[in-house]
C-alpha atoms as a PDB file:
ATOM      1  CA  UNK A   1       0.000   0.000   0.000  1.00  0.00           C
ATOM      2  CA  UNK A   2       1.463   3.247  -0.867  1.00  0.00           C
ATOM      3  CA  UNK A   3       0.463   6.489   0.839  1.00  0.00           C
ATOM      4  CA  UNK A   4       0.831   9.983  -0.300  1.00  0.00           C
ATOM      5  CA  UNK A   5      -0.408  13.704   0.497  1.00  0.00           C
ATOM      6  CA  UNK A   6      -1.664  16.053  -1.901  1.00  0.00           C
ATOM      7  CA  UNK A   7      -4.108  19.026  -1.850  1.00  0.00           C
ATOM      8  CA  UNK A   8      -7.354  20.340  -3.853  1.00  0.00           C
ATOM      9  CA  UNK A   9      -6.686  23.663  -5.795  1.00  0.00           C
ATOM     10  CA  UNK A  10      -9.531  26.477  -5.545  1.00  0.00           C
ATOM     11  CA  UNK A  11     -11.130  25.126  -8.536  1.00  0.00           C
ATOM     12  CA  UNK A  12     -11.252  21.176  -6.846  1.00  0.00           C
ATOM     13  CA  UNK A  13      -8.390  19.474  -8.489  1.00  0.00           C
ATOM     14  CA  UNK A  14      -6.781  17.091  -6.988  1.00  0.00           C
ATOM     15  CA  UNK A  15      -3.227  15.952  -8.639  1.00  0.00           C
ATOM     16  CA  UNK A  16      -2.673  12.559  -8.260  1.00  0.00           C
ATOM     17  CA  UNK A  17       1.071  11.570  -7.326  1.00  0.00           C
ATOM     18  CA  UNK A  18       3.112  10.389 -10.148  1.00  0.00           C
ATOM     19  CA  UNK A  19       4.313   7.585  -8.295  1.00  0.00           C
ATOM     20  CA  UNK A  20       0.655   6.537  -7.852  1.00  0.00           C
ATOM     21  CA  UNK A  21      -0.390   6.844 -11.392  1.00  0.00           C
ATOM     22  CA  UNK A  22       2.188   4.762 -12.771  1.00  0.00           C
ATOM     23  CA  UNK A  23      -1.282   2.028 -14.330  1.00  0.00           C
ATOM     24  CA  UNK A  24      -3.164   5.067 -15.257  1.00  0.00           C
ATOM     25  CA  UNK A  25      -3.023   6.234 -18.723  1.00  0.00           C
ATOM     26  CA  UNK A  26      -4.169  10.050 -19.906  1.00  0.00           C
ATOM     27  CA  UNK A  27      -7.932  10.697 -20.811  1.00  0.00           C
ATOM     28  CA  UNK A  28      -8.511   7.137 -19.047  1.00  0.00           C
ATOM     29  CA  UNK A  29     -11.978   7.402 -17.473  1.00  0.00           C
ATOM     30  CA  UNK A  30     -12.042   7.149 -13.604  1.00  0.00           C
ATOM     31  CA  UNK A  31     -14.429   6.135 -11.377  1.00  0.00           C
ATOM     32  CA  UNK A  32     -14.751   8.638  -7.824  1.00  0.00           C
ATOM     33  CA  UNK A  33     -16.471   6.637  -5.340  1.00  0.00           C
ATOM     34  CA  UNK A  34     -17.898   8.652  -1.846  1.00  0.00           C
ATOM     35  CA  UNK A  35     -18.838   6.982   1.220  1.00  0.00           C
ATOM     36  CA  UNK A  36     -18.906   9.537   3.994  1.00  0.00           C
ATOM     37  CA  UNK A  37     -15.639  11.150   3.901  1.00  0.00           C
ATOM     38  CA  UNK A  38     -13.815   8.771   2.062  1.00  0.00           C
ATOM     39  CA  UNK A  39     -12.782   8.934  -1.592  1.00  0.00           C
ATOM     40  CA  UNK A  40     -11.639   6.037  -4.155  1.00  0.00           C
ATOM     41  CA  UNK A  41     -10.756   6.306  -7.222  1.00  0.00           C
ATOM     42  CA  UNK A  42     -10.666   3.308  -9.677  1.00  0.00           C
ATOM     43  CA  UNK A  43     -10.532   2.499 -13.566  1.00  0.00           C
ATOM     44  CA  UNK A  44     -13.708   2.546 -15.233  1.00  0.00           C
ATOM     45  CA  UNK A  45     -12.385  -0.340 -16.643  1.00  0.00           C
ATOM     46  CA  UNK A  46     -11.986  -2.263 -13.400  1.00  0.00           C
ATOM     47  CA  UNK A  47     -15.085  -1.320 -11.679  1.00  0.00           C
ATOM     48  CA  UNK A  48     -16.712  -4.691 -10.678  1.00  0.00           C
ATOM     49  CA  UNK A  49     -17.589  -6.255  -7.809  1.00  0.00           C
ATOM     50  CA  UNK A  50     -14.421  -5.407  -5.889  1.00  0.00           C
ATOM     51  CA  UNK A  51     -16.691  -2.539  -4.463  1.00  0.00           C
ATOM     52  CA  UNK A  52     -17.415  -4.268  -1.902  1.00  0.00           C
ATOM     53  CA  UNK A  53     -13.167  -4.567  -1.223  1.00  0.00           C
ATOM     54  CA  UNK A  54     -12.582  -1.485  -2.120  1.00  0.00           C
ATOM     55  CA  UNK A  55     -15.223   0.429   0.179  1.00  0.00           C
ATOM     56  CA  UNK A  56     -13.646  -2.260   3.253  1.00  0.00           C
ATOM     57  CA  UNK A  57     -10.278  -1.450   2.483  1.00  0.00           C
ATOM     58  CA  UNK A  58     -11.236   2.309   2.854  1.00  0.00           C
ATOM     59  CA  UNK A  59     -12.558   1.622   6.049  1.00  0.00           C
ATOM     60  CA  UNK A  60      -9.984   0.322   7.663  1.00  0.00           C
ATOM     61  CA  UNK A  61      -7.451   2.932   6.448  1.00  0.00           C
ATOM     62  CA  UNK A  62      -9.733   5.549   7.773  1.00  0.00           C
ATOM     63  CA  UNK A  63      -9.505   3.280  11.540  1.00  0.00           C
ATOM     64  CA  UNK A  64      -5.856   3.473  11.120  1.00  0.00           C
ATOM     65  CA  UNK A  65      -5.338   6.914  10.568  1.00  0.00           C
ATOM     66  CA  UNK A  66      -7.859   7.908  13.679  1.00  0.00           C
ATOM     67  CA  UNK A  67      -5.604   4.984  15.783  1.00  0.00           C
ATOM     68  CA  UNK A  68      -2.397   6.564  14.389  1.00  0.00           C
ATOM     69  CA  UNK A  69      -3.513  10.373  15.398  1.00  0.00           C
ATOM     70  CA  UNK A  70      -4.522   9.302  18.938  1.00  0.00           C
ATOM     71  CA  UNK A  71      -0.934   7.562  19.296  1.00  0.00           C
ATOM     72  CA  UNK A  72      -2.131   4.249  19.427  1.00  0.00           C
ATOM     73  CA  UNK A  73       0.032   2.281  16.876  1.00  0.00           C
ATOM     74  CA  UNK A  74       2.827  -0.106  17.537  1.00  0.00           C
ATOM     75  CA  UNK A  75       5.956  -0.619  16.229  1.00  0.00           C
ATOM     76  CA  UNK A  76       7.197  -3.966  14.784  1.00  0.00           C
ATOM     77  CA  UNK A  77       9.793  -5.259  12.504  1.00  0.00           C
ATOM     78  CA  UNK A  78       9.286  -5.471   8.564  1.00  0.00           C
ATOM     79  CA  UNK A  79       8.677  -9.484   8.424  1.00  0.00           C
ATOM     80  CA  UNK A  80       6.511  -9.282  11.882  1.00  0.00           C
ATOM     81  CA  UNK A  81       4.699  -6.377   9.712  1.00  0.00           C
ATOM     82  CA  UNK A  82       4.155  -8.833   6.614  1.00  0.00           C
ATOM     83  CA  UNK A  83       2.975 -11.613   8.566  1.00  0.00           C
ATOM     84  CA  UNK A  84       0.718  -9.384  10.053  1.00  0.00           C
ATOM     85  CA  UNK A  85      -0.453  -7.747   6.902  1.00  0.00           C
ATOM     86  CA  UNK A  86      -1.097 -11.568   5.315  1.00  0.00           C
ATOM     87  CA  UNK A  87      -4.222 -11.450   8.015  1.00  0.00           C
ATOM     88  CA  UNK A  88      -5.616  -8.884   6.522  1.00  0.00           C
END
């Protein structure tokens, strides 16, 4: 999972990080998906039944971040980290 920080101009654009649109090509059409106050963006090409992953996966990054603000995340080496990650 990569993560990234960007901002919305004054006309609501939001660049995307190069690094992050690496499987994107220009003009592709791309799906913006709201659920409260999170935002995904997928291929238009892709969009399936994954929804259902995608909105989850959302969901739990939005847990993490609220953990991670209120100092309640651990610390743990890279292949404790993996093994960990393999649960999800």
């Amino acid at each position: 999972m990569d993560i990234n920080i960007t901002r919305m101009s004054s006309k609501g654009q939001i660049v995307i990080p190069k690094e992050m649109r690496r499987n994107f090509k220009e003009g592709e059409k791309i799906v913006v998906i709201q659920g409260g106050n999170k935002l995904i963006l997928k291929k238009a090409t892709d969009f399936d039944e994954n929804l259902k992953e995608d909105l989850e996966f959302a969901r739990r990054t939005e847990e993490a971040w609220k953990r991670m603000e209120k100092g309640e995340f651990i610390s743990m080496e890279f292949d404790e980290f993996i093994e960990e990650m393999k649960k999800w």
